[in-house]
N, C-alpha and C. Protein backbone atom coordinates (compact mmCIF):
# COMPACT_ATOMS: atom_id res chain seq x y z
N UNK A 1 82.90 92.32 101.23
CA UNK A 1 83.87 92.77 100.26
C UNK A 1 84.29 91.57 99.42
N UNK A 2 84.18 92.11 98.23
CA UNK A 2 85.16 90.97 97.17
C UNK A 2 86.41 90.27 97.33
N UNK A 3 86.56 89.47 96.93
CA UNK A 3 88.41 89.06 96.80
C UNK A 3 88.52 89.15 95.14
N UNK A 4 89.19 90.01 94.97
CA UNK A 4 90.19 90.20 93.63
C UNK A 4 90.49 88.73 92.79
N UNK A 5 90.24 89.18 91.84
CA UNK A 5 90.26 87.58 90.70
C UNK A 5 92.25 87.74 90.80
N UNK A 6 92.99 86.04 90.94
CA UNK A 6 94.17 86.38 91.14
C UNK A 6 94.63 86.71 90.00
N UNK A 7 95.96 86.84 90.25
CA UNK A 7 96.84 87.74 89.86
C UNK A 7 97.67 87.45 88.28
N UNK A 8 97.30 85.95 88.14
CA UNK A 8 97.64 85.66 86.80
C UNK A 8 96.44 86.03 86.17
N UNK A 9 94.72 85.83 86.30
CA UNK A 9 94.16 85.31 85.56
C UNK A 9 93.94 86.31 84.31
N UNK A 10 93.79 85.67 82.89
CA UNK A 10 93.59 86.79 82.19
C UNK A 10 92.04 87.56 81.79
N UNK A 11 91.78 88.00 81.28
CA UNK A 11 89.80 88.86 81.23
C UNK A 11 90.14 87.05 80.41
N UNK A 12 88.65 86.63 80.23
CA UNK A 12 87.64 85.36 79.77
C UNK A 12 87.38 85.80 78.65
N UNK A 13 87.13 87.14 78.33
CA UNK A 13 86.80 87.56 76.66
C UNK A 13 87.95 87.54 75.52
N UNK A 14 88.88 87.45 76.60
CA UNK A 14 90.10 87.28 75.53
C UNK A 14 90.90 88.71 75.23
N UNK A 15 90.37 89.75 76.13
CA UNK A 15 90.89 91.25 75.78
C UNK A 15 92.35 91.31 76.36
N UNK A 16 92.85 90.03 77.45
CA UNK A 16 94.09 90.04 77.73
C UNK A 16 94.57 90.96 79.14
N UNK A 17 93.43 92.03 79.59
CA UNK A 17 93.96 92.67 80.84
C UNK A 17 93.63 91.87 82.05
N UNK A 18 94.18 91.74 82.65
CA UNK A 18 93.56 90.85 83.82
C UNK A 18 93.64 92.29 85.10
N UNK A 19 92.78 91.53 86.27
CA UNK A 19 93.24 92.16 87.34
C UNK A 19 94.33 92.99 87.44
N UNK A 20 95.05 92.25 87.64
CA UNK A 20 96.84 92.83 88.06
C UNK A 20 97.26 93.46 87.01
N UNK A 21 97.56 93.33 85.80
CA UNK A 21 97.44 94.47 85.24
C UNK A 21 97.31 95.68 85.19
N UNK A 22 95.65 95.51 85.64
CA UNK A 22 94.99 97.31 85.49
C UNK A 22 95.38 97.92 86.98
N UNK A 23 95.22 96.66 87.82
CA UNK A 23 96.36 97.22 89.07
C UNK A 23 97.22 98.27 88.97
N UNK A 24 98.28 97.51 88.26
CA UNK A 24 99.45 98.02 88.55
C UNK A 24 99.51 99.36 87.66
N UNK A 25 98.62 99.32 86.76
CA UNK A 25 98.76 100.45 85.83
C UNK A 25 98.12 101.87 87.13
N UNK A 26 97.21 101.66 87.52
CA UNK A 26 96.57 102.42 88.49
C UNK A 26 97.40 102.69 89.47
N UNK A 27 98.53 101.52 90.28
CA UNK A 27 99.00 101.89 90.75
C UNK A 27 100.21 102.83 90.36
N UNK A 28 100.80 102.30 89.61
CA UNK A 28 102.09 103.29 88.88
C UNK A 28 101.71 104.81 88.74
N UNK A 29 100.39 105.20 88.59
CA UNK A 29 99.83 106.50 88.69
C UNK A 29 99.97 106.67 90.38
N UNK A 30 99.15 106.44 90.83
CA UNK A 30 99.33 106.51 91.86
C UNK A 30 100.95 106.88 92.57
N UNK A 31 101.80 106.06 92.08
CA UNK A 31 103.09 105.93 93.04
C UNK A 31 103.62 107.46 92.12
N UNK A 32 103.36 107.69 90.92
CA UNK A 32 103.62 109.14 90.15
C UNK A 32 103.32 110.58 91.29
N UNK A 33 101.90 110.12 91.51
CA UNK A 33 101.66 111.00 92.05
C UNK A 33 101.94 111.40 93.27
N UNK A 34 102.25 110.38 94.07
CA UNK A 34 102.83 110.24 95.96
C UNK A 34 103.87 110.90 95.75
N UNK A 35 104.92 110.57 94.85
CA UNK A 35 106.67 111.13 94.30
C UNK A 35 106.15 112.97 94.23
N UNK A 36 105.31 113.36 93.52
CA UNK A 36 105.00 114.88 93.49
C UNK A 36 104.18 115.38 94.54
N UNK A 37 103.72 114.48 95.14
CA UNK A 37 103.30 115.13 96.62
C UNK A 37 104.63 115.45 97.55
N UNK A 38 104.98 114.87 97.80
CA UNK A 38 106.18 114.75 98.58
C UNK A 38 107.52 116.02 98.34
N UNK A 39 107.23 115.92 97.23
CA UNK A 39 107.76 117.78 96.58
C UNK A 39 107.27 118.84 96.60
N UNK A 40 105.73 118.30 96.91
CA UNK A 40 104.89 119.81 97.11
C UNK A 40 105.05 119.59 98.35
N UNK A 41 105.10 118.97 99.34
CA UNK A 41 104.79 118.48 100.97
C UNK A 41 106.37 119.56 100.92
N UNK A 42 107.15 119.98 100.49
CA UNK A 42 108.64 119.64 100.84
C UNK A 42 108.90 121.30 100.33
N UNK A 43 107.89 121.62 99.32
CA UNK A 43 108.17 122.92 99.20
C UNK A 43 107.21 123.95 99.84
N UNK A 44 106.18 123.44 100.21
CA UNK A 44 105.37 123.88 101.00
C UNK A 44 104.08 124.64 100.00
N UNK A 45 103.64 124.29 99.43
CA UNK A 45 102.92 124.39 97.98
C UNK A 45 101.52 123.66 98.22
N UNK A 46 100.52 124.38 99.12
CA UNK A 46 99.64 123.80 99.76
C UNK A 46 98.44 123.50 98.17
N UNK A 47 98.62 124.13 97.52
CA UNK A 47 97.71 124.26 96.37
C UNK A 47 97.79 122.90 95.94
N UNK A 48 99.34 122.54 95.42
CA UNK A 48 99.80 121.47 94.50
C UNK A 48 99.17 120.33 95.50
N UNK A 49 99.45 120.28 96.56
CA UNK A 49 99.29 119.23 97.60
C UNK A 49 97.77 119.18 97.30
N UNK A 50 96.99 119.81 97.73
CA UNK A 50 95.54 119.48 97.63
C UNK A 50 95.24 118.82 96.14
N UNK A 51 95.70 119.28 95.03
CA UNK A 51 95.23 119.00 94.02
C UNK A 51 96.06 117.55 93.69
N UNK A 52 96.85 117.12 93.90
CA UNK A 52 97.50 115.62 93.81
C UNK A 52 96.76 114.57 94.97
N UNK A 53 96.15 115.29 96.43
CA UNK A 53 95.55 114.48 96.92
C UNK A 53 93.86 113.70 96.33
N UNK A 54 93.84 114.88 95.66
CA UNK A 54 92.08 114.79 94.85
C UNK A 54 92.73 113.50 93.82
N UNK A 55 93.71 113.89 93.22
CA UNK A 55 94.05 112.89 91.92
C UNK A 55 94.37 111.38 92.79
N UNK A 56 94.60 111.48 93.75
CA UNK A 56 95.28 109.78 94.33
C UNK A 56 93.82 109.50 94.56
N UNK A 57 93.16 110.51 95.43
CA UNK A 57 91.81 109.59 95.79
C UNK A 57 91.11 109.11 94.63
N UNK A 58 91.16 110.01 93.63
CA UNK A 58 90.52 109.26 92.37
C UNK A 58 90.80 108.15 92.15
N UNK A 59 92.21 107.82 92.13
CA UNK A 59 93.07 106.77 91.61
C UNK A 59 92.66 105.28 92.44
N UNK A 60 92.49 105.67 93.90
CA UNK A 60 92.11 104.76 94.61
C UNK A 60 90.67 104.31 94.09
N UNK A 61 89.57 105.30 93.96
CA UNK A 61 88.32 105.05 93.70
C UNK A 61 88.35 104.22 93.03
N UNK A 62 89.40 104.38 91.48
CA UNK A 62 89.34 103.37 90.62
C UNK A 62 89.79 101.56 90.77
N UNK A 63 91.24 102.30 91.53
CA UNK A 63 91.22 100.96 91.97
C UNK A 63 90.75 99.92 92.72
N UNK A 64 89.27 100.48 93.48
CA UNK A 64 88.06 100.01 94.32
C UNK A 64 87.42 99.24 93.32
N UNK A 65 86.74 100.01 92.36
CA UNK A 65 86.34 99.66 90.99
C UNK A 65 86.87 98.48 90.47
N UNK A 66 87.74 98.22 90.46
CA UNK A 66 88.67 96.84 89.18
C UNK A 66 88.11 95.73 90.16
N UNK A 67 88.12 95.59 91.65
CA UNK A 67 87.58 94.60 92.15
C UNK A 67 86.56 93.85 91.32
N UNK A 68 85.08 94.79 91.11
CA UNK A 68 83.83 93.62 90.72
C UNK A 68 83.92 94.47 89.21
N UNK A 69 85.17 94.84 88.67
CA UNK A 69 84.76 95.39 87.17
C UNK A 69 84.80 94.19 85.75
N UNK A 70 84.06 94.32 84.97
CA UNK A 70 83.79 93.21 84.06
C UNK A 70 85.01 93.48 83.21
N UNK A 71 84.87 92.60 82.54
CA UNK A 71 86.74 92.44 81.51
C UNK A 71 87.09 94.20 80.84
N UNK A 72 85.47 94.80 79.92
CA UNK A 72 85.63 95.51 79.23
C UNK A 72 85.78 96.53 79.95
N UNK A 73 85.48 96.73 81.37
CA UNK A 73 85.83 98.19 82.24
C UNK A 73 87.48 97.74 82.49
N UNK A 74 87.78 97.13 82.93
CA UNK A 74 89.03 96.59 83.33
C UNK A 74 90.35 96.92 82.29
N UNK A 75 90.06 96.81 80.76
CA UNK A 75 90.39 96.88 79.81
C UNK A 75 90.36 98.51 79.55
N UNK A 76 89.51 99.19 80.17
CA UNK A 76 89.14 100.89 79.86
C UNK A 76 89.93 101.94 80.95
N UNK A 77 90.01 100.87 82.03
CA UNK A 77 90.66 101.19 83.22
C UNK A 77 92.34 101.48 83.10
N UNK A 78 92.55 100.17 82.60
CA UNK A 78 93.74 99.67 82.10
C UNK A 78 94.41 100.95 81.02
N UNK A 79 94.02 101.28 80.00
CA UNK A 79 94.64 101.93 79.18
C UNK A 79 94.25 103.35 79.39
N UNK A 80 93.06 103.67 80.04
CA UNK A 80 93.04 105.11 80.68
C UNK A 80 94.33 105.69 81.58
N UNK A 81 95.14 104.40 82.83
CA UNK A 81 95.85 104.58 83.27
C UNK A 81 97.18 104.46 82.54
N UNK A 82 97.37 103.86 81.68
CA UNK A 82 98.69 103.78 81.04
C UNK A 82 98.91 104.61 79.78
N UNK A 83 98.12 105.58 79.11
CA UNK A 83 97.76 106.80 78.91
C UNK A 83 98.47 108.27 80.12
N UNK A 84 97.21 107.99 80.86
CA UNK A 84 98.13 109.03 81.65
C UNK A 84 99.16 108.64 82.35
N UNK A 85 100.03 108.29 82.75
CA UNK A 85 101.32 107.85 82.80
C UNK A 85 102.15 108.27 81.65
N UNK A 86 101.61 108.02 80.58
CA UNK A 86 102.61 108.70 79.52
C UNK A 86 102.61 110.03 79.27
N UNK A 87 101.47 110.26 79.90
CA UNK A 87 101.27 112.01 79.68
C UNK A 87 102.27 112.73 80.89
N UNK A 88 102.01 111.89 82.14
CA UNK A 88 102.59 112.25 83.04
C UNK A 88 104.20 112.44 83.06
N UNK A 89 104.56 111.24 82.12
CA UNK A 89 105.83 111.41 82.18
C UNK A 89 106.49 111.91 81.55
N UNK A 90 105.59 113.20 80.49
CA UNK A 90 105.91 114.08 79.29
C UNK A 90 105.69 115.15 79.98
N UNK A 91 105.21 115.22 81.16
CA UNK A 91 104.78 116.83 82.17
C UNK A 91 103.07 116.97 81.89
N UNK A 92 102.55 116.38 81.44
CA UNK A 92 101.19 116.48 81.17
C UNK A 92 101.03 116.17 82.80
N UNK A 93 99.65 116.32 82.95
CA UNK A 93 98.44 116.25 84.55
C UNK A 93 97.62 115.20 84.58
């Protein structure tokens, strides 16, 4: 397994996302989505639950991905997730 480029460094091409960044953007989805599990877990809404667990595993997949991803995936990663986040936080999916 890789070790993650740290946490300051920025992409080498100059696109400005680094690692941690697209991290946290991935993660902030992620932590979106745990918060609405926990409401479907709570209302008993087995549907919602399955379909937020599919979306985290995605989320994880991706964030597997950013490990050995080159600046310009990282950068695609990055604003794919901070995109949906804004959708998310308008009620979008």
């Amino acid at each position: 397994m890789h070790t993650p480029p740290p946490a300051s460094s920025p992409s080498p091409d100059g696109e400005g996302v680094s690692y941690e960044d697209a991290k946290e953007a991935v993660d902030a989805v992620i932590a979106w989505y745990g918060r609405q599990l926990l409401d479907a877990r709570r209302s008993g809404d087995q549907q919602r639950q399955a379909e937020l667990i599919e979306q985290m595993q995605a989320c994880a997949e991706d964030r597997r991905r950013l490990i050995d991803a080159a600046p310009a995936e990282m950068a695609r990663i990055n604003d794919l997730y901070a995109e949906r986040l804004r959708n998310l936080g308008t009620g979008g999916s």
